[in-house]
Protein backbone atom coordinates (compact mmCIF):
# COMPACT_ATOMS: atom_id res chain seq x y z
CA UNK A 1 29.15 -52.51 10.23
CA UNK A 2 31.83 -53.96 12.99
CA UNK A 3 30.46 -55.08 16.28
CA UNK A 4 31.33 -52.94 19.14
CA UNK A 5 30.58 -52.98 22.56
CA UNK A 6 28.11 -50.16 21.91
CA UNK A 7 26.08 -51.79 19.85
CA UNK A 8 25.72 -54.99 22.62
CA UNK A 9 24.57 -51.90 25.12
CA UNK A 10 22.39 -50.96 22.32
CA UNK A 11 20.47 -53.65 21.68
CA UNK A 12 20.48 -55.20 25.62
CA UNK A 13 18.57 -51.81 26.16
CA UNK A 14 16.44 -52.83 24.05
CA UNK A 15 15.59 -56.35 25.34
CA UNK A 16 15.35 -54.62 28.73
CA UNK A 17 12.74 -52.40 27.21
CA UNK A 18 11.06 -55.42 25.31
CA UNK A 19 10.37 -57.22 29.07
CA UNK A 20 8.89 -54.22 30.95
CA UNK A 21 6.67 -53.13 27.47
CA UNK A 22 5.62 -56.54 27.46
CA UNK A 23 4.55 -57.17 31.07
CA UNK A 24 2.26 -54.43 30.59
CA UNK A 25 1.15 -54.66 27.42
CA UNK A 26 0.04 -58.71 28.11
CA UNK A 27 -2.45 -57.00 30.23
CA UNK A 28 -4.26 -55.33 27.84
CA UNK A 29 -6.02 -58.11 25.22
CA UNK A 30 -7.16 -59.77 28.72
CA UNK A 31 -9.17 -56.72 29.84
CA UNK A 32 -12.59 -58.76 28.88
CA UNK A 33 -11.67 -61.82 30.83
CA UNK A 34 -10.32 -59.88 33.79
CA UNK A 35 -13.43 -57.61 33.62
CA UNK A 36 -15.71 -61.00 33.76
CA UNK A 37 -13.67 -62.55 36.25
CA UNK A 38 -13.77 -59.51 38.97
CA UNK A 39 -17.07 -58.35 37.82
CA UNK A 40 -16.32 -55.09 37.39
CA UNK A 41 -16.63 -52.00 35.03
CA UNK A 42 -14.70 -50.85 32.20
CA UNK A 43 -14.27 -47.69 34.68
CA UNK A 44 -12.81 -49.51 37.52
CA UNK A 45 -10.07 -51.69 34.84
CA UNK A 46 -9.27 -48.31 33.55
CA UNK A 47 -8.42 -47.23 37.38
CA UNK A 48 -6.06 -50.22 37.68
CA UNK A 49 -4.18 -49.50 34.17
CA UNK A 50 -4.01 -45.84 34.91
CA UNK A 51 -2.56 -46.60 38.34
CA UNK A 52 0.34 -48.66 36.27
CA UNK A 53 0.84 -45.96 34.02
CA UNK A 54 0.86 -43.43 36.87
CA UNK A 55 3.70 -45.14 39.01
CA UNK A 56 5.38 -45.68 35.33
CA UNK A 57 5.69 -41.81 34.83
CA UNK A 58 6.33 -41.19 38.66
CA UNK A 59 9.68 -43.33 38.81
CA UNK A 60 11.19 -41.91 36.15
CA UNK A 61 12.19 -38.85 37.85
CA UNK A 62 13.58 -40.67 41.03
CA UNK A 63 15.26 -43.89 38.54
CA UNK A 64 17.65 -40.78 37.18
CA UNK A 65 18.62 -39.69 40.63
CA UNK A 66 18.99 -43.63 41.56
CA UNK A 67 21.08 -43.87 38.30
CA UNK A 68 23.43 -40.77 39.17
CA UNK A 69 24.00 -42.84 42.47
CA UNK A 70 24.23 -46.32 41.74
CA UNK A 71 24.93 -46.97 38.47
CA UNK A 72 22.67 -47.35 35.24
CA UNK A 73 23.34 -50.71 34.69
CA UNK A 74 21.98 -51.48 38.15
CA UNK A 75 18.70 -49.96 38.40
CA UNK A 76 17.90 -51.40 34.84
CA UNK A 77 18.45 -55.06 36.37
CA UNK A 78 15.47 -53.64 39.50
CA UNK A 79 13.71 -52.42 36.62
CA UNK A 80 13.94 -56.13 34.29
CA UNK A 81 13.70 -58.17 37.75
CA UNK A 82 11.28 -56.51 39.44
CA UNK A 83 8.65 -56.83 36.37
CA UNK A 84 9.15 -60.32 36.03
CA UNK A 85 8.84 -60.57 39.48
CA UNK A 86 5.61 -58.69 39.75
CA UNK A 87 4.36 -60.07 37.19
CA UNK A 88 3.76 -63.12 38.86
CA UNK A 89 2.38 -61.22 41.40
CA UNK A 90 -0.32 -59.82 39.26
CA UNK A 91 -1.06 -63.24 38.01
CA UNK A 92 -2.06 -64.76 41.57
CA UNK A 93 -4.15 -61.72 42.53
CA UNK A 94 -7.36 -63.22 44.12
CA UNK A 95 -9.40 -60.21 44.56
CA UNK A 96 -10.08 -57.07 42.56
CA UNK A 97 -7.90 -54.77 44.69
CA UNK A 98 -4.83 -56.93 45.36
CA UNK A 99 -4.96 -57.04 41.20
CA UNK A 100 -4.66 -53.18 41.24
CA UNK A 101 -2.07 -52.55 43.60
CA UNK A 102 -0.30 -55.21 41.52
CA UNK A 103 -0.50 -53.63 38.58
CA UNK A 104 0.71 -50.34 40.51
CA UNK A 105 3.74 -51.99 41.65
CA UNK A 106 4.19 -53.65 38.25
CA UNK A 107 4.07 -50.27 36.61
CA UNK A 108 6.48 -48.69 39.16
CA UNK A 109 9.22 -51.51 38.74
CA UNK A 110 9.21 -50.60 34.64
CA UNK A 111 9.26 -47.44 34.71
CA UNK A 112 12.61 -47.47 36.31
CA UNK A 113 14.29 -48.51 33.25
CA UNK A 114 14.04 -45.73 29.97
CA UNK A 115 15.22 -43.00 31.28
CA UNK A 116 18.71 -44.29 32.64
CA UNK A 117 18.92 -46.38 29.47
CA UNK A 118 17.95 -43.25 27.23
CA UNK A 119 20.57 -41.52 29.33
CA UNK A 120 23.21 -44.48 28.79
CA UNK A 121 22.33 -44.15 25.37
CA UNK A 122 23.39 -40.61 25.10
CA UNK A 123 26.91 -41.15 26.32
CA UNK A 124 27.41 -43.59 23.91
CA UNK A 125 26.14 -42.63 20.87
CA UNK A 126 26.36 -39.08 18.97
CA UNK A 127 23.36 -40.00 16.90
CA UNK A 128 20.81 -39.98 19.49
CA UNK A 129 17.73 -39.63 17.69
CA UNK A 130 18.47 -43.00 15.57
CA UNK A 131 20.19 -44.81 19.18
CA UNK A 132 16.54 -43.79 21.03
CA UNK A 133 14.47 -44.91 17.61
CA UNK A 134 15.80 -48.39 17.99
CA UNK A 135 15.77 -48.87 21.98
CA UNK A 136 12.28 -47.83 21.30
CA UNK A 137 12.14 -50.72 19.43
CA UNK A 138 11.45 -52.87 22.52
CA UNK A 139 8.10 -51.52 22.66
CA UNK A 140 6.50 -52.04 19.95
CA UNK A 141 8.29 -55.63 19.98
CA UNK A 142 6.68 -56.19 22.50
CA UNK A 143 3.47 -55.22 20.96
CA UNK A 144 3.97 -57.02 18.02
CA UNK A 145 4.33 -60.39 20.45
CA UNK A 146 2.49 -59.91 24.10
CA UNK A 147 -1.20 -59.36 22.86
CA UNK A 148 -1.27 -62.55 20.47
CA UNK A 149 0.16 -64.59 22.61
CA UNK A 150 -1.52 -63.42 26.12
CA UNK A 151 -5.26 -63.42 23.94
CA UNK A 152 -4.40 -67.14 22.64
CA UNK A 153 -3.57 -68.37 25.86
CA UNK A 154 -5.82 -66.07 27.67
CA UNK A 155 -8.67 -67.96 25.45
CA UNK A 156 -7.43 -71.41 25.65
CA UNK A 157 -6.44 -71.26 29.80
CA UNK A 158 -7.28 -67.90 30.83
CA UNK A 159 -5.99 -64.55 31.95
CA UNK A 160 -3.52 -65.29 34.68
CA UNK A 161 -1.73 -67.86 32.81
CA UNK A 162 -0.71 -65.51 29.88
CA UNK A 163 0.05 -62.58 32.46
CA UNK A 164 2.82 -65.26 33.75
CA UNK A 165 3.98 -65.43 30.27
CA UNK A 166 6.72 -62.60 30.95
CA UNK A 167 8.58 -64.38 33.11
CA UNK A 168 9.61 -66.59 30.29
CA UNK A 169 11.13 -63.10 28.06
CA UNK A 170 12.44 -61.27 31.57
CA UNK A 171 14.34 -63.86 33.09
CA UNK A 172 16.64 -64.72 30.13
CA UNK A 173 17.16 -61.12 29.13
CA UNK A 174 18.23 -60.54 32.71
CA UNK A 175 20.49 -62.76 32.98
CA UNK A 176 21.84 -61.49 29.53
CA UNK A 177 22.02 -57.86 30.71
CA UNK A 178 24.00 -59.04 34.19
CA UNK A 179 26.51 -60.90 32.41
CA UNK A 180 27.09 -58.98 29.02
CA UNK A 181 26.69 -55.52 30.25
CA UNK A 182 29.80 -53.93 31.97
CA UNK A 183 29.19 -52.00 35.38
CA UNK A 184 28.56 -48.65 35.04
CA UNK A 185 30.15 -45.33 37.06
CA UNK A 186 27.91 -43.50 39.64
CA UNK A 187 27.31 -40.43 38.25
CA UNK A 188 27.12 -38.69 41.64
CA UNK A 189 27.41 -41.68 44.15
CA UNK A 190 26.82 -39.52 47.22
CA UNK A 191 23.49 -38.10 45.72
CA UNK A 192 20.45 -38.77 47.92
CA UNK A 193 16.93 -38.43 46.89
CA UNK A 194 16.15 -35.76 49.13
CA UNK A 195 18.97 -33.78 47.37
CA UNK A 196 18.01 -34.92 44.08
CA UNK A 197 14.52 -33.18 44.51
CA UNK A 198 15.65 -29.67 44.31
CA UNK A 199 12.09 -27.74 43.70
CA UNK A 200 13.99 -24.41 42.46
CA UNK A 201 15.86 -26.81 39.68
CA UNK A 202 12.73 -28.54 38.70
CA UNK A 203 10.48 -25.04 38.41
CA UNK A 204 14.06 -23.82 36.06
CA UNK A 205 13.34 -27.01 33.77
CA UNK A 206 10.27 -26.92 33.20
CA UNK A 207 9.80 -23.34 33.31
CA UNK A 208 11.61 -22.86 30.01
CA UNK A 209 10.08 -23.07 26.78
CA UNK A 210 12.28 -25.03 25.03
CA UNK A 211 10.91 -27.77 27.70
CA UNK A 212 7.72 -26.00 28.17
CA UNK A 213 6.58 -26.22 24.59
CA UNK A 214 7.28 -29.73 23.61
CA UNK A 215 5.68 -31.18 27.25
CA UNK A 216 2.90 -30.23 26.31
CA UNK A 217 2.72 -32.06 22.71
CA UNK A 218 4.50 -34.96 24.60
CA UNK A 219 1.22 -35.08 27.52
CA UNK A 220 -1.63 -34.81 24.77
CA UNK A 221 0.16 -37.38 22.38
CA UNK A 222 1.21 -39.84 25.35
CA UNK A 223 -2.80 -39.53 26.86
CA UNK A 224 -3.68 -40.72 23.19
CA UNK A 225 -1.29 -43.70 23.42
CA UNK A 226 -2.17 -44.58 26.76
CA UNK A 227 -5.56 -45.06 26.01
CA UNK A 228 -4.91 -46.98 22.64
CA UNK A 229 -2.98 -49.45 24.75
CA UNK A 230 -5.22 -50.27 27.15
CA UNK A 231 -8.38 -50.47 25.22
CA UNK A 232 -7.56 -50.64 21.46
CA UNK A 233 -8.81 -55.00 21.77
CA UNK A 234 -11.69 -54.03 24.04
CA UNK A 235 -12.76 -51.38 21.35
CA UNK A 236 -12.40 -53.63 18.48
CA UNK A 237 -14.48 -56.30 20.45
CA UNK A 238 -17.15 -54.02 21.32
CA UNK A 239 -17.16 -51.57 18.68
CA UNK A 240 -16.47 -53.77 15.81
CA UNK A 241 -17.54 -56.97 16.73
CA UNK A 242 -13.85 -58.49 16.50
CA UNK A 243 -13.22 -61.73 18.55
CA UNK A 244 -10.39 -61.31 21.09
CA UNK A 245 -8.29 -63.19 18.99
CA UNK A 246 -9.15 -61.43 16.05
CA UNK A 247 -8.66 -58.19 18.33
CA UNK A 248 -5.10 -59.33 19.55
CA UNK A 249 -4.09 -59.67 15.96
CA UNK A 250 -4.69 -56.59 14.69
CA UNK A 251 -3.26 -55.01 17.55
CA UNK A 252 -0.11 -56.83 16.57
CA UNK A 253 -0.66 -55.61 13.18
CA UNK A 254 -0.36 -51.72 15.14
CA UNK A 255 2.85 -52.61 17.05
CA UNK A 256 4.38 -53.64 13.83
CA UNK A 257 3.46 -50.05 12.23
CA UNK A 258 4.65 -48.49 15.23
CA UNK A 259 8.25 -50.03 15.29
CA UNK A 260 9.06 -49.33 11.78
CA UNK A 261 7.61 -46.00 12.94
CA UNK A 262 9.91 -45.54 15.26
CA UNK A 263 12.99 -46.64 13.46
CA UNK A 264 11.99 -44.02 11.09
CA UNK A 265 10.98 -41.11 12.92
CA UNK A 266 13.93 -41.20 14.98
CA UNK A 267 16.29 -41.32 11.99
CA UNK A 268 13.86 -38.74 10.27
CA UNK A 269 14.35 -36.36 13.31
CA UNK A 270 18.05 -36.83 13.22
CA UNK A 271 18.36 -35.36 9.14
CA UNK A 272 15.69 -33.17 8.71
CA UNK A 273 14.49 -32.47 12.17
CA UNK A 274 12.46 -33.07 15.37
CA UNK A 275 9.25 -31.14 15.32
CA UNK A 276 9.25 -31.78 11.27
CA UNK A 277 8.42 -35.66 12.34
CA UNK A 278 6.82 -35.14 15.35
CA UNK A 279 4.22 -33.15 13.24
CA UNK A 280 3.97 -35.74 10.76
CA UNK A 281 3.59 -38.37 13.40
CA UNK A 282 0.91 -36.63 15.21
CA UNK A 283 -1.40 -36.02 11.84
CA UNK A 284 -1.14 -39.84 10.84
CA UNK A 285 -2.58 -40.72 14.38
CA UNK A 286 -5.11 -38.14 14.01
CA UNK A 287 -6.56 -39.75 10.66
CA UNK A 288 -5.61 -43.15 11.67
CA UNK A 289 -7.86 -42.84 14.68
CA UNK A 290 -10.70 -41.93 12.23
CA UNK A 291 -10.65 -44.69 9.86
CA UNK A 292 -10.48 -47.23 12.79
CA UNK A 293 -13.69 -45.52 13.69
CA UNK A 294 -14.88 -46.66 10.06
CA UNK A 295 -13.16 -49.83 10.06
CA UNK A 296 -16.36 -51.86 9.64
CA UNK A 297 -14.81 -51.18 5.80
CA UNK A 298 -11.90 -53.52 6.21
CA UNK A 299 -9.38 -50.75 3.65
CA UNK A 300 -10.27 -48.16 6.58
CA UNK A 301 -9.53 -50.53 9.26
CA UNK A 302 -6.12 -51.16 7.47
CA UNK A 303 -5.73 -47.55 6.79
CA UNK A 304 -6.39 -46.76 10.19
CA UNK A 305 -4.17 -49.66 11.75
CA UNK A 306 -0.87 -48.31 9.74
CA UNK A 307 -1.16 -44.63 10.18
CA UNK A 308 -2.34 -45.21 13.91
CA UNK A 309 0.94 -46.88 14.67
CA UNK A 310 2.96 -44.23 12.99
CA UNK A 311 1.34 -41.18 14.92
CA UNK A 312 1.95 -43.54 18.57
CA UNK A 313 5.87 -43.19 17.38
CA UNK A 314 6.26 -40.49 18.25
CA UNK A 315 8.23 -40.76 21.13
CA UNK A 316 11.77 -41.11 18.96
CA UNK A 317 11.83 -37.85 17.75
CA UNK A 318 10.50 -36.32 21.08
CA UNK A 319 12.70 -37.57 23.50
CA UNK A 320 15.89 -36.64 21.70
CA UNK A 321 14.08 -33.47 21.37
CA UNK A 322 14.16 -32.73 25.07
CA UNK A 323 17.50 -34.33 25.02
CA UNK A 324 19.15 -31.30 22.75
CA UNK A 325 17.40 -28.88 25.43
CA UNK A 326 19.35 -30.24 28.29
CA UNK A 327 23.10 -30.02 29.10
CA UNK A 328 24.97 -33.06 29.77
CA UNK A 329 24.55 -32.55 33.76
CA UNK A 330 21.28 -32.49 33.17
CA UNK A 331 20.28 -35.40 31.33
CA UNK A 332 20.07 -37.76 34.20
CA UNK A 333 17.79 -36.44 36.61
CA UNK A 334 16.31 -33.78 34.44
CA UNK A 335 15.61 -35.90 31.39
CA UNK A 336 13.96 -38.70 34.11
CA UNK A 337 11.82 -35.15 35.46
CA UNK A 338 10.38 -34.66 32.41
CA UNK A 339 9.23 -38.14 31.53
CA UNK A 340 7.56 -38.00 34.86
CA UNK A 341 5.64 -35.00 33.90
CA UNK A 342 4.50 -35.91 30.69
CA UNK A 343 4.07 -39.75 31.40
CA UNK A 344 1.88 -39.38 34.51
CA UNK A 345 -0.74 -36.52 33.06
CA UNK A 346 -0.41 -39.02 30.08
CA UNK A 347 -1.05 -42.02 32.40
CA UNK A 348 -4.79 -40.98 32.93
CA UNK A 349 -5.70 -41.84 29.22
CA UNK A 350 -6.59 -45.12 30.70
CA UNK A 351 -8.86 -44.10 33.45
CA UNK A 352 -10.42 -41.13 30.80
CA UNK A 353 -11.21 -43.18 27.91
CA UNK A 354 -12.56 -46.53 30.18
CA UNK A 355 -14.91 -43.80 31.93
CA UNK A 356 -15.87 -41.96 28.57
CA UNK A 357 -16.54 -45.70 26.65
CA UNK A 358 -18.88 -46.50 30.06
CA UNK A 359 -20.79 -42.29 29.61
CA UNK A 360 -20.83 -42.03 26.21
CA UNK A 361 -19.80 -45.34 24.21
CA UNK A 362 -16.18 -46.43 22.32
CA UNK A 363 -17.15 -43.70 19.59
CA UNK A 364 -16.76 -40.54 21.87
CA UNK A 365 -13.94 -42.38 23.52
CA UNK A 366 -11.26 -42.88 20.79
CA UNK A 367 -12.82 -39.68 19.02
CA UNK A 368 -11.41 -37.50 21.73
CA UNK A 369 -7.69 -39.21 20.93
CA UNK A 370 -7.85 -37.83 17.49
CA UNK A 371 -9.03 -34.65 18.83
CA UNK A 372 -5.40 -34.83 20.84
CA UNK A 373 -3.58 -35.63 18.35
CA UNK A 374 -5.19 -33.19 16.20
CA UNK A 375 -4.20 -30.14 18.48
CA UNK A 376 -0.97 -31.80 19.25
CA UNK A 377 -0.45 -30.97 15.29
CA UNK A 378 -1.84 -27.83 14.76
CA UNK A 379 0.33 -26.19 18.13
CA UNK A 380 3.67 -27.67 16.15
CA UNK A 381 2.27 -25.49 12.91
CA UNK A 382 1.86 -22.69 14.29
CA UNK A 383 4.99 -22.85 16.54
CA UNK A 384 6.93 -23.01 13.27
CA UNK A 385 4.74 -20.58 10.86
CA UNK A 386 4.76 -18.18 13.58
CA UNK A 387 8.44 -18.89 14.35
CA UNK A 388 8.00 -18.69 18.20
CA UNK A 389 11.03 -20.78 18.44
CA UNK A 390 9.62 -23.05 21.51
């Protein structure tokens, strides 16, 4: 394959992706110490990490509108910048609440970033399905790297320490992304946010059921991965018996399933499909799920760990899904409208399964993600035995 420029946008996206997955991700193998050092409930951590995913799925709407007005490579520098930046932040928090409006701001910072880049993406490559498969590579990168390294340091010098950790991965890539990435047009550079929110527009999106349909897969499978990423180490530590260390590992092991995952669901979705691999995707996290229920048998725990990380891959054949449902006007602001949606109903699989794990124990708490993904897989059945054509 010859190098092109495209292919440098490409994988900078990716890095850029890598950095604000991996400032929030570092956060979740330290939920014990944090927990200990605030003296607070699994409840009140799952407030703070559902108030980061919240502000996550709010500014994607408004990052498309920024994007259409300033540029997408612009607002992905705020977004790679402002995480490192906040990240620090997070790391010198003294009290419980300064901690959580860090990790608000830390969340609201990232989520500028995937929906420009998934619309940058889509003006550059005709593939879309493979182009978004391997941007959404930076996550489970990130995955793969973050919770080792933030539980060995977290261990050895404790929490805030390894939160700092992504300033050493955010300022390089910046710097990368500023000086290898060419500026990019304004799409509309008079465009305000005020005239960006046009409420008849947004009911005409999401009215439709082209949009309708596959929103509400996307906000049952995203609650699912929301709550596997902020508790999937605290549940192996206090289900299982796992050391955090142990429990960091394995949740490495996950990210690694869940970027070959997404390589392959996005390049799935492109030849035979997008609701073909979203339904496979969705029925491996339901069974995976299960057998990390059982994984006190270390061939379920395995079991569980691989097909877990496929169904949370979703995301590559879903996107590009909502993608072929929008016009090219529309993939800016409308694209970064529905992310919104489905990311901040998602967000609140934090705050759900930390309050479910403190009512009713980790059993009833991860059992109600495979219940998600369970009807996530049975409304893509019958949506294509019934042909209803949503």
């Amino acid at each position: 394959m010859n190098w092109r420029y495209r292919h440098t946008v490409l994988v900078l996206c990716m890095l850029a992706f890598f950095v604000t997955y991996f400032a929030r991700l570092a956060i979740s193998p330290l939920v014990p110490f944090i927990v200990d050092d605030f003296a607070i409930s699994n409840t009140l951590i799952g407030v703070a990490l559902t108030g980061m995913w919240l502000a996550y799925g709010v500014a994607q709407f408004p990052s498309g509108i920024l994007a259409d007005r300033y540029g997408e490579k612009t607002i992905i520098l705020v977004a790679v910048g402002g995480t490192t930046v906040m990240s620090v932040l997070l790391a010198l928090a003294p009290l419980y609440v300064v901690f959580a409006l860090a990790a608000i701001a830390l969340g609201g910072v990232a989520g500028l970033h995937y929906a420009v880049a998934t619309t940058l993406l889509s003006k550059t490559f005709d593939n879309l399905g493979t182009a978004v498969g391997f941007h959404s590579l930076g996550g489970p990168l990130a995955g793969l790297v973050a919770p080792g390294m933030a539980a060995w340091v977290g261990v050895r010098f404790g929490w805030r320490p390894a939160v700092v950790l992504t300033v050493a991965v955010g300022l390089p890539i910046f710097v990368l992304f500023l000086v290898w990435i060419r500026p990019t047009e304004p799409a509309r550079p008079d465009i305000s946010l005020r005239e960006g929110v046009d409420r008849d527009a947004i009911r005409t999106v999401l009215s439709r059921s082209t949009i309708a349909f596959p929103l509400l897969i996307a906000i049952a499978g995203t609650y699912a991965v929301q709550g596997l990423l902020s508790f999937f180490p605290a549940f192996l530590v206090a289900f299982h018996g796992y050391t955090p260390t142990t429990a960091g590992i394995a949740f490495s092991a996950f990210f690694v399933l869940r970027a070959g995952g997404q390589v392959a669901l996005g390049r799935a979705s492109d030849a035979y499909g997008r609701d073909l691999s979203l339904a496979v995707s969705m029925l491996a996290g339901a069974s995976g799920i299960v057998l990390v229920l059982l994984g006190a048998w270390l061939p379920a725990m395995i079991a569980g760990i691989v097909l877990t990380g496929i169904g949370s891959s979703f995301f590559s054949a879903l996107d590009p899904r909502f993608m072929d449902a929008l016009s090219d006007a529309e993939r800016g602001t409308a694209f970064g409208l529905v992310r919104t949606v489905y990311t901040v109903f998602g967000a609140t699989g934090s705050f759900g399964v930390g309050l479910t794990a403190d009512l009713f124990g980790w059993g009833v708490a991860f059992g109600t993600l495979s219940g998600l993904f369970s009807c996530a897989t049975l409304g893509l059945v019958v949506n294509y035995v019934l042909g209803l054509g949503y």
